[in-house]
Protein backbone atom coordinates (compact mmCIF):
# COMPACT_ATOMS: atom_id res chain seq x y z
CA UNK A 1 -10.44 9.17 -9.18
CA UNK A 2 -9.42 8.39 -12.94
CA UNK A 3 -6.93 5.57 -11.64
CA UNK A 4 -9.80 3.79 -8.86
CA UNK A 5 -12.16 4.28 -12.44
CA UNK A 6 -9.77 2.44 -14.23
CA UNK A 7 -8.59 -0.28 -12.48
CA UNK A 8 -12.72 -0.71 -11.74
CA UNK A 9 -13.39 -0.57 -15.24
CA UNK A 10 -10.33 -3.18 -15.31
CA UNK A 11 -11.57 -5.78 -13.17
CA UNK A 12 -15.22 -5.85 -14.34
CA UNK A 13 -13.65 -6.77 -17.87
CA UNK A 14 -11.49 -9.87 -16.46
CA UNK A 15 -14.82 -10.93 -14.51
CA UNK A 16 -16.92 -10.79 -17.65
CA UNK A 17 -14.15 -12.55 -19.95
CA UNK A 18 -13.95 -15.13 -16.95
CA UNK A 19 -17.55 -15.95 -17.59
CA UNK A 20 -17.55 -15.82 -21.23
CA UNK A 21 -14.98 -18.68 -20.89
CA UNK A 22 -17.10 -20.76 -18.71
CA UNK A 23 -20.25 -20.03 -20.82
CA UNK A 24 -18.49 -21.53 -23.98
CA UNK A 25 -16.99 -24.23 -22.45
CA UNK A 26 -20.47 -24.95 -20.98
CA UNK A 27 -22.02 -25.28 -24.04
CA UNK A 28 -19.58 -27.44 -25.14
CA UNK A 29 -19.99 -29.29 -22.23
CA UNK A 30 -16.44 -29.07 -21.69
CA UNK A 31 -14.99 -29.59 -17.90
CA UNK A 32 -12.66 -26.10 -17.31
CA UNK A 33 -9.57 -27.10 -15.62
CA UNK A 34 -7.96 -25.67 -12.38
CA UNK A 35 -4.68 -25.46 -14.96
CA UNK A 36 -6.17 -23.58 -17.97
CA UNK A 37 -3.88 -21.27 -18.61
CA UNK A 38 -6.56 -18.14 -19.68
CA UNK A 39 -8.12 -18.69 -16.25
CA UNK A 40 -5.22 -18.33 -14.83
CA UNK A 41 -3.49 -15.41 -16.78
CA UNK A 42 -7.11 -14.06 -15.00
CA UNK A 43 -6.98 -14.74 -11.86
CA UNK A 44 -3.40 -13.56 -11.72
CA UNK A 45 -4.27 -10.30 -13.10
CA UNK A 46 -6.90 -9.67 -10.79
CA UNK A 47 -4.99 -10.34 -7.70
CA UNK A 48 -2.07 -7.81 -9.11
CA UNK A 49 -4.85 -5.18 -9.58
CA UNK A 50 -6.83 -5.53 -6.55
CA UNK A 51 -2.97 -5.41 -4.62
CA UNK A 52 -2.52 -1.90 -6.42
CA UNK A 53 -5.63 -0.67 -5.31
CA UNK A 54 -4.76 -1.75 -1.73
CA UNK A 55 -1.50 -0.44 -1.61
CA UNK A 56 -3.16 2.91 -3.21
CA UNK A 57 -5.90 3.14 -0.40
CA UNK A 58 -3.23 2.31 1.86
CA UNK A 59 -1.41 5.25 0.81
CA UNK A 60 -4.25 7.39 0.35
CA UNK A 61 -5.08 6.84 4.24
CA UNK A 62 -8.50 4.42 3.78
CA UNK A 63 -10.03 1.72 6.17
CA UNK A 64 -10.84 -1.56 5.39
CA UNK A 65 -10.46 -5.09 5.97
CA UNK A 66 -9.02 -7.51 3.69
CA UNK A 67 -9.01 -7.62 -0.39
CA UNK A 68 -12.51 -9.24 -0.17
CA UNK A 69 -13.51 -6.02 1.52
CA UNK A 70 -11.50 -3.81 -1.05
CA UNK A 71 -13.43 -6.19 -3.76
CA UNK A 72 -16.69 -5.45 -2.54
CA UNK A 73 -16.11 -1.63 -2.04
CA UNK A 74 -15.30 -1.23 -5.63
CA UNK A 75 -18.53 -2.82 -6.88
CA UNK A 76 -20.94 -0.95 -4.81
């Protein structure tokens, strides 16, 4: 439970740094790139953690979809 805490606790930190980037460059009416290289160091990060939690459910023996399921499960 520590580990699914974790990687939780994990992914709630990228989202909120991923909208403290677009806040900023909001206010500086700045247009955020598809190439910018902290959104992307993001995104990559969260698709590495949300395949270790699906390989661990896998393991662990639990039902579900997709990673947009997975995704969703962890922020209920």
């Amino acid at each position: 439970m520590l580990w699914f805490s974790r990687r939780k606790m994990e992914l709630e930190m990228l989202a909120l740094e991923k909208m403290k980037i677009f806040a900023q460059r909001s206010l500086e009416n700045e247009w955020l790139p598809e190439s910018d290289t902290i959104r992307q160091d993001i995104l990559r990060r969260k698709r590495e953690v949300m395949m270790e939690v699906e390989l661990r459910m896998n393991e662990e023996g639990f039902a579900f979809r997709d990673l947009i399921d997975i995704q969703h499960r962890i922020f209920l």
